[in-house]
Protein backbone atom coordinates (compact mmCIF):
# COMPACT_ATOMS: atom_id res chain seq x y z
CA UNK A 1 0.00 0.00 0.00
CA UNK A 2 2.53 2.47 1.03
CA UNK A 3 4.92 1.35 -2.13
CA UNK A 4 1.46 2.55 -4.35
CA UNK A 5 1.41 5.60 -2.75
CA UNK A 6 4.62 6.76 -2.64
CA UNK A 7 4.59 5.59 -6.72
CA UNK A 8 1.43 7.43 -7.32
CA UNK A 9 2.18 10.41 -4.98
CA UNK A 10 5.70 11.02 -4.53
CA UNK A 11 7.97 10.31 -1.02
CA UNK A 12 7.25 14.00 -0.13
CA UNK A 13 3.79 14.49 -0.43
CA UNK A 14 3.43 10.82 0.91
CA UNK A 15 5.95 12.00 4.10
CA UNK A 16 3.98 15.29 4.50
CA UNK A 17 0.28 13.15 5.01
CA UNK A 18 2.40 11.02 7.41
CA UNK A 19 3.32 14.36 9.71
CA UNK A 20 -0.50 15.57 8.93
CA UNK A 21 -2.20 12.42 10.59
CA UNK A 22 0.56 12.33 13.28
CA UNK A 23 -0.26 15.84 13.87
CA UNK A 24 -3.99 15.75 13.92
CA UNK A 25 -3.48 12.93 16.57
CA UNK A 26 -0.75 14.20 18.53
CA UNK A 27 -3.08 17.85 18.98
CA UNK A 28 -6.37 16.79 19.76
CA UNK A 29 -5.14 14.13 22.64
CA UNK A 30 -2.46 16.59 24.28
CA UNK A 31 -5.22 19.20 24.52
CA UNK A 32 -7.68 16.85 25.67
CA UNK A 33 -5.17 15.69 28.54
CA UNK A 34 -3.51 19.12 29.01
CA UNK A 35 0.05 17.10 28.48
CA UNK A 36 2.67 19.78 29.44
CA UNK A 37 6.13 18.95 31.01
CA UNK A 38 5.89 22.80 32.43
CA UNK A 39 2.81 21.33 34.78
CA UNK A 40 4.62 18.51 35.73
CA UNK A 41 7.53 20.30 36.64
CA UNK A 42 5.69 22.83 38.87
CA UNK A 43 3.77 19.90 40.54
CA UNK A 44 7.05 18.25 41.66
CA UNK A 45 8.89 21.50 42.70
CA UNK A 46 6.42 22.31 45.18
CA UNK A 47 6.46 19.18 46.43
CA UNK A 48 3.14 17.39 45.81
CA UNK A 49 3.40 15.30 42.74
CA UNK A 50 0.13 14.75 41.67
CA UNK A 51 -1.86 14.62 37.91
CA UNK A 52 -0.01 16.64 35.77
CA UNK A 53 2.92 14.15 36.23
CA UNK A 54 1.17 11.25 36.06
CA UNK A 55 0.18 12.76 33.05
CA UNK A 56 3.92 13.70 31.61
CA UNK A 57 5.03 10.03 32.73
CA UNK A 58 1.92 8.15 31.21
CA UNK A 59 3.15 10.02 28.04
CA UNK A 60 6.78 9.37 28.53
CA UNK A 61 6.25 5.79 29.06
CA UNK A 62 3.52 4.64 26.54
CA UNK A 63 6.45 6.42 23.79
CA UNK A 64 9.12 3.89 25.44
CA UNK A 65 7.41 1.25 25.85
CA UNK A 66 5.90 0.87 21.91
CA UNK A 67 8.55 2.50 19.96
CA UNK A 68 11.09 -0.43 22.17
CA UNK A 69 8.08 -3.43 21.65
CA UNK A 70 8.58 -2.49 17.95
CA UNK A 71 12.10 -3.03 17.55
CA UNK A 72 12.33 -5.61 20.02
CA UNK A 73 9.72 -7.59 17.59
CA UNK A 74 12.05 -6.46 14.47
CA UNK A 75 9.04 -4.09 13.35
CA UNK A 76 11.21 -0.64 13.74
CA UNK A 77 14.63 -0.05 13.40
CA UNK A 78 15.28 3.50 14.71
CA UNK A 79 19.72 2.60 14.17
CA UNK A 80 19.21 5.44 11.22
CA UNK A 81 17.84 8.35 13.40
CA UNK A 82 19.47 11.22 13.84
CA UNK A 83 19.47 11.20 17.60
CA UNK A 84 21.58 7.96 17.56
CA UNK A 85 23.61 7.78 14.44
CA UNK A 86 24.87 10.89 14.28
CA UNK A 87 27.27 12.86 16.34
CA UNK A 88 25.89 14.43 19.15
CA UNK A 89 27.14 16.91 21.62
CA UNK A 90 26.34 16.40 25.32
CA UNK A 91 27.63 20.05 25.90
CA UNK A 92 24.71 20.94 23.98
CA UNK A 93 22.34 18.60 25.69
CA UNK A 94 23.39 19.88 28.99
CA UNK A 95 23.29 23.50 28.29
CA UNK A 96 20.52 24.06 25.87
CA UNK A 97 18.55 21.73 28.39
CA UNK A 98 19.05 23.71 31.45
CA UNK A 99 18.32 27.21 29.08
CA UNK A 100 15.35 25.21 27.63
CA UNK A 101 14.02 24.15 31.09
CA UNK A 102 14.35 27.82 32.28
CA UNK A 103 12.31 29.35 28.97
CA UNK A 104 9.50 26.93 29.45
CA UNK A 105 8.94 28.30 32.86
CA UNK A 106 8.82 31.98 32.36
CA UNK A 107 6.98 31.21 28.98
CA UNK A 108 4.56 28.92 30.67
CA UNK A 109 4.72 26.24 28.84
CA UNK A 110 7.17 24.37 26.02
CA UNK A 111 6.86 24.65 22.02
CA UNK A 112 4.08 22.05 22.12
CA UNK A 113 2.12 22.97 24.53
CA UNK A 114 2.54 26.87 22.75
CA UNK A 115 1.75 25.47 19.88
CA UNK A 116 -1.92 23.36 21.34
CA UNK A 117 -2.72 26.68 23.28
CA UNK A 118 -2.41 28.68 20.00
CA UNK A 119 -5.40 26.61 18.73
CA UNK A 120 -7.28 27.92 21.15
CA UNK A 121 -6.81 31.48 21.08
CA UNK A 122 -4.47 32.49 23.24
CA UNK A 123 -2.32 35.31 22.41
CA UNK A 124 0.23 34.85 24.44
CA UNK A 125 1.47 31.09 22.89
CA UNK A 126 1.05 32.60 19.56
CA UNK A 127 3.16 35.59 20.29
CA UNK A 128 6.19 33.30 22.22
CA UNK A 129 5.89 30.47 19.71
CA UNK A 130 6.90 33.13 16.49
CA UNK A 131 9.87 34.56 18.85
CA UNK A 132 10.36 30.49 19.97
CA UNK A 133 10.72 30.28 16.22
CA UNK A 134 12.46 33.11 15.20
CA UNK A 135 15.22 32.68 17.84
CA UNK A 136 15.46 29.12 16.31
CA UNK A 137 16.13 29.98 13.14
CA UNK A 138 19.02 32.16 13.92
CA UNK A 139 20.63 29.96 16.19
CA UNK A 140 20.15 26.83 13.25
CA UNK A 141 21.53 29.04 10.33
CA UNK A 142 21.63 32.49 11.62
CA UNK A 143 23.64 35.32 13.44
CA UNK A 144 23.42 32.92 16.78
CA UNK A 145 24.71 29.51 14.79
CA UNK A 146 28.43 30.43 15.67
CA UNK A 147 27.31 30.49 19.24
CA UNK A 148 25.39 27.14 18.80
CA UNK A 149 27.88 25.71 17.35
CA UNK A 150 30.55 26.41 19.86
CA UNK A 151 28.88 25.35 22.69
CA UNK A 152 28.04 22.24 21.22
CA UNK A 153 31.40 21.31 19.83
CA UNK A 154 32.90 21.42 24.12
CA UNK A 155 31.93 17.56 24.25
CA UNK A 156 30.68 15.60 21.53
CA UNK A 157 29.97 11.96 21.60
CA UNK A 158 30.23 9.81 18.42
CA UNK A 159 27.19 8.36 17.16
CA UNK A 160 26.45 4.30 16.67
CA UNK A 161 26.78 2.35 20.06
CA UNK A 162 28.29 5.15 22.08
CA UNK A 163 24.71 7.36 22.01
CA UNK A 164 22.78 4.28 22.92
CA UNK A 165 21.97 4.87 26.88
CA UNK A 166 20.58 1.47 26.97
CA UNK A 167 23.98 0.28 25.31
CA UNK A 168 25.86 1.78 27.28
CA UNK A 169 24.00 0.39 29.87
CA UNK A 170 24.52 -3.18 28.75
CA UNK A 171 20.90 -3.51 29.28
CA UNK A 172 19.10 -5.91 26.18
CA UNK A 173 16.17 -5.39 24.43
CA UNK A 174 13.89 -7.83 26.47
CA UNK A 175 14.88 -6.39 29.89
CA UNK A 176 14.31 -2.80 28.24
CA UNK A 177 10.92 -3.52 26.97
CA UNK A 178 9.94 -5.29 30.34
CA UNK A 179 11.29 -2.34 32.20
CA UNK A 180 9.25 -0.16 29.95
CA UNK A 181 5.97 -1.57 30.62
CA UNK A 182 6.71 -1.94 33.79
CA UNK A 183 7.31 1.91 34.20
CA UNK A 184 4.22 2.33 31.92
CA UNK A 185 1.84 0.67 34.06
CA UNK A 186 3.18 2.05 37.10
CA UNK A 187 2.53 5.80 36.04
CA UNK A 188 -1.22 4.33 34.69
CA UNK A 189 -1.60 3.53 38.55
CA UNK A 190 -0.08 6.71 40.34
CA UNK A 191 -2.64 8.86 38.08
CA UNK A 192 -5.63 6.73 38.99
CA UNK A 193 -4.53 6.80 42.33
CA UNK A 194 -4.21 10.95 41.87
CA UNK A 195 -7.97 10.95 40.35
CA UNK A 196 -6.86 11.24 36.77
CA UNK A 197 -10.30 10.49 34.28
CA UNK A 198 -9.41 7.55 32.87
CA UNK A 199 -10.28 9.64 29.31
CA UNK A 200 -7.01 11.65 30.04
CA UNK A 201 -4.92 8.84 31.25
CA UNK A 202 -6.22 7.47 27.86
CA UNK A 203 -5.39 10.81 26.07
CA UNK A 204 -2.30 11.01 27.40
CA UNK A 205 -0.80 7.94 26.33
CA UNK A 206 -1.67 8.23 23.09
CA UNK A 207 0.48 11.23 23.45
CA UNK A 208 3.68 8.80 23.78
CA UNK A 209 1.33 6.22 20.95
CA UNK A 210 1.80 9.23 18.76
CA UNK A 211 5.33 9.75 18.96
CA UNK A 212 5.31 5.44 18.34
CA UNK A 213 3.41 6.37 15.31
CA UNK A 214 6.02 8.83 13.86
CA UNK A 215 8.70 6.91 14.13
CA UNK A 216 6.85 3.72 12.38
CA UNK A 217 5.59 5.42 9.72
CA UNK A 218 8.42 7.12 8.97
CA UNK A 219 10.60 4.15 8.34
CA UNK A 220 7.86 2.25 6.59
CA UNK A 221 8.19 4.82 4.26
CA UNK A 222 11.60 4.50 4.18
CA UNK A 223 11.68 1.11 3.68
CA UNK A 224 9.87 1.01 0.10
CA UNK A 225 11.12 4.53 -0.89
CA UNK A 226 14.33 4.69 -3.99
CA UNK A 227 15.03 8.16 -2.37
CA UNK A 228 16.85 8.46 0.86
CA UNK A 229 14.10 9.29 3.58
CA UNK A 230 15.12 10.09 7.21
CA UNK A 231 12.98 8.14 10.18
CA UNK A 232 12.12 10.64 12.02
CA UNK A 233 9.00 11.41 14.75
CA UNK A 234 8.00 14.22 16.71
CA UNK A 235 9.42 17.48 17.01
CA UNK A 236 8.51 21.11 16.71
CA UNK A 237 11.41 23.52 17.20
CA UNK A 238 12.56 22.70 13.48
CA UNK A 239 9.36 21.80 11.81
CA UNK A 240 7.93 24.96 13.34
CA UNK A 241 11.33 26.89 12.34
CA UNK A 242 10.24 24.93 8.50
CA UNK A 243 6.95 25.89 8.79
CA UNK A 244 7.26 29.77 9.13
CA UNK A 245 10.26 30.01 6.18
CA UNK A 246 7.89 28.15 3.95
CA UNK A 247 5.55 30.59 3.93
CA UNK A 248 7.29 33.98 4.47
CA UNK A 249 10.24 32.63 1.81
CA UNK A 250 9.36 30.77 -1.30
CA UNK A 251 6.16 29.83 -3.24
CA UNK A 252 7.75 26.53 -3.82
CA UNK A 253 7.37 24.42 -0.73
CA UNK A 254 8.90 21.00 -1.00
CA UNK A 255 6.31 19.23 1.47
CA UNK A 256 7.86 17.35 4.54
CA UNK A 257 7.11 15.00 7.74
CA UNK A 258 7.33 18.36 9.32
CA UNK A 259 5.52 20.47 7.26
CA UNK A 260 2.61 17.71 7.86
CA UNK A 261 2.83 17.83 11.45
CA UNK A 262 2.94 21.56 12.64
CA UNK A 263 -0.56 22.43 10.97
CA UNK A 264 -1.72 18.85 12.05
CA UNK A 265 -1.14 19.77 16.05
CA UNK A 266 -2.86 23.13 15.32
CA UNK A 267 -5.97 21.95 13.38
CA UNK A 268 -6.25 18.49 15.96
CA UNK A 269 -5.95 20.85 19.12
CA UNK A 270 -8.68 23.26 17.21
CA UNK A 271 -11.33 20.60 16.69
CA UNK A 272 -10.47 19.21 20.54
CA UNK A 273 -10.79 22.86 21.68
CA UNK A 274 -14.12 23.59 19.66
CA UNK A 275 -15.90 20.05 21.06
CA UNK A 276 -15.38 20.55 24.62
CA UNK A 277 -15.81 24.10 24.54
CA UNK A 278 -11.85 26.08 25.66
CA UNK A 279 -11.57 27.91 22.37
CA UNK A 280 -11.51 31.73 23.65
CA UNK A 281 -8.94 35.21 23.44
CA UNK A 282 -6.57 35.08 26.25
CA UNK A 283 -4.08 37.76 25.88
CA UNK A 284 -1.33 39.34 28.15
CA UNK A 285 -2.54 41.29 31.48
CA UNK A 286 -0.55 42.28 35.01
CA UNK A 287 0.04 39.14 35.89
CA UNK A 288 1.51 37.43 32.54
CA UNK A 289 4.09 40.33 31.30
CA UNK A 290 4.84 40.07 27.87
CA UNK A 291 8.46 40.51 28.48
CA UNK A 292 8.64 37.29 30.68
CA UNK A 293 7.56 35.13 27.86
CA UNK A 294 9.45 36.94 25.16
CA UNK A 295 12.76 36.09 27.70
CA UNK A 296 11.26 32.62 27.68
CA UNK A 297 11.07 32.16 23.78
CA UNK A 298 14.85 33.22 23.33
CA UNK A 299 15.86 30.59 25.85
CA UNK A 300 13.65 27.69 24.45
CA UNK A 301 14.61 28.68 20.61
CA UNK A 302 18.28 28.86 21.59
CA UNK A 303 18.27 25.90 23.98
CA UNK A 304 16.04 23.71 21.58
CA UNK A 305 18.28 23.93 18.80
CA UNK A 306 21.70 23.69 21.12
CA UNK A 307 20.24 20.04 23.01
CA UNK A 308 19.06 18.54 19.60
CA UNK A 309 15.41 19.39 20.04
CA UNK A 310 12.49 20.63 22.55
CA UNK A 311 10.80 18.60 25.30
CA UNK A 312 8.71 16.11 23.29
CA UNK A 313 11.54 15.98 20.12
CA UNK A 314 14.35 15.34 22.37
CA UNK A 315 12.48 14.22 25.49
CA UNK A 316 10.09 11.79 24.22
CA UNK A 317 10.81 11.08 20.65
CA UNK A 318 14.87 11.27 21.08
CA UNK A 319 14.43 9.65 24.89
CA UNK A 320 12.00 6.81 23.15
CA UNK A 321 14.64 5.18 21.41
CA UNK A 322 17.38 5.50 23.79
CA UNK A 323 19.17 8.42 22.33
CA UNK A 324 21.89 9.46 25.62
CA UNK A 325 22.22 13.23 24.54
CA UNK A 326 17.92 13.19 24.47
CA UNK A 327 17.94 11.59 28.44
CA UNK A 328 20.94 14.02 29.04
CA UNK A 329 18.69 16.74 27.57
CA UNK A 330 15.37 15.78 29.49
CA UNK A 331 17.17 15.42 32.72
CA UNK A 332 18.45 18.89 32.71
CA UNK A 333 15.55 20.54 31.21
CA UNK A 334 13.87 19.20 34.24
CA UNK A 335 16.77 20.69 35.81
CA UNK A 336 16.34 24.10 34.62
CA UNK A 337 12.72 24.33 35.11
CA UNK A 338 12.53 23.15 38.84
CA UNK A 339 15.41 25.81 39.71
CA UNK A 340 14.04 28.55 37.49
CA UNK A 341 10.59 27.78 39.40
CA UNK A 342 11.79 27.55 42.83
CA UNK A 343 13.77 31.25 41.87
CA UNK A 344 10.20 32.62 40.84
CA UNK A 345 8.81 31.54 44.29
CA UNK A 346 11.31 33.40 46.02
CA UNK A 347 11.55 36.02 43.91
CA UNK A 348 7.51 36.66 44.62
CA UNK A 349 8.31 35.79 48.26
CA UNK A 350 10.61 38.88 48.62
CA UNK A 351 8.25 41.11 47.14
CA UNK A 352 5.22 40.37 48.85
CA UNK A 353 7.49 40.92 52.74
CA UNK A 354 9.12 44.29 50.43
């Protein structure tokens, strides 16, 4: 079927459906579960762990444990992705994590949960997500890629066996995939046991399904195209960087996995946001300045492209297949948004006793 397609079609257009379904899913279930590592983050600073993680780790999981069933049972091979065959820079990882961690906070939110809230109005996502993309774009090929590129050169790892965590690890594929579902079913209990609707614990791993879904399709395309295709899955700091050159740039557009996906997120969380009735204008006031979320697009844009991707392209779809640099980059965006947070407390602290 996909061999007709791509015949009748073309790998592109073929690719660019791929990122559109992907998308469609990926929007309407992370709005319907209100996924967002930011949420997660705050829960566990303050101490009381509660839905919102359940929700990130539900995500998290259902991602590890089917993309690792599929290649366990020979169905994916993910060797080809960029997260573990090429070089990578754990400088990067590390630093753009911890900057990346510290723009989601003051930006409330990361580049796909910016992107889901655009769908339903709000002003604010829209307005962070363009400097989020703008900021990108400079630092990929830009006045701020010398910068990028320095930082990330400092330590580099190779890629093949020595970016594999679970490699390195000496840990198989059977004890992964146990391990995996093990995890998975543990974070289905601790948000039951936090009063999660089932319909979000649902949503929410079909979240991680989604990011499963990427990477399959993508390399069943690959696998009957002539033309070299990349296996890729989800991401938004470049596909949204894509996205926005496409149509300010050139008339021509070349369609793309990425291309696909960025409207598909947008459109799915629309729908979502039209049925249950959360599509309304929220704009900036007293209590969200502009100028915090503008600081916290530079840092995500920057720190995105210097770790390799944002929280669900190097978290979940880099940290699904055992990419090092992506769990380097997850751990420290974590990092950077618990201290970031806990400064923000303070910070409010001292002015309220001022």
């Amino acid at each position: 079927m996909l061999e007709s397609l791509t015949d009748r079609f073309g790998e592109p257009a073929v690719m660019c459906a791929t990122g559109l379904f992907v998308g469609l899913l990926f929007g309407a279930v992370a709005l319907h579960s209100k996924f967002c590592l930011r949420a997660a983050v705050v829960e566990v600073t303050e101490g009381r762990p509660g839905p919102r993680l359940a929700i990130w780790l539900v995500a998290f999981f259902a991602a590890l444990v089917t993309v690792q069933t599929a290649v366990l049972g020979k169905i994916l091979d993910t060797g080809e992705a960029r997260q573990l065959a090429a070089t990578g820079s754990l400088s990067g990882a590390i630093i753009g994590g911890l900057m990346f961690g510290a723009g989601m906070i003051l930006a409330r939110g990361c580049v796909s949960r910016l992107l889901v809230l655009s769908a339903t109005g709000n002003l604010r996502a829209i307005v962070t997500g363009l400097m989020v993309t703008i900021v990108a774009q400079a630092a990929l090929s830009g006045v701020l890629s010398p910068l990028r590129e320095s930082l990330a050169l400092l330590w580099t790892v190779p890629g093949g066996s020595a970016r594999n965590l679970a490699t390195l690890m000496g840990m198989g594929l059977p004890i992964l995939t146990c391990l995996a579902a093990l995890a998975f079913l543990g974070a289905l209990v601790f948000g039951h046991l936090n009063r999660v609707p089932w319909s979000a614990l649902v949503a929410s791993a079909l979240v991680g399904v989604a990011v499963f879904v990427g990477w399959a399709a993508t390399y069943a395309i690959a696998q009957v195209s002539f033309e070299v295709i990349p296996v890729q899955s989800v991401t938004f700091t470049g596909p949204s960087t894509d996205t926005l050159m496409a149509l300010v740039t050139t008339s021509d557009v070349i369609p793309t996995f990425g291309l696909g996906l960025v409207p598909g997120v947008f459109f799915g969380a629309l729908v979502m946001a039209l049925i249950k009735g959360e599509a309304r204008i929220q704009r900036f006031d007293a209590d969200t300045p502009m100028e915090r979320y503008l600081a916290g697009g530079v840092l995500m844009g920057f720190g995105s492209m210097l770790a390799g991707g944002c929280a669900v392209g190097a978290g979940m779809a880099g940290g699904s297949i055992m990419a090092l640099t992506a769990w380097v980059a997850v751990f420290c965006m974590w990092l950077g948004a618990m201290i970031t947070h806990r400064w923000l407390i303070l910070r409010s602290q001292q002015t309220r006793s001022a």
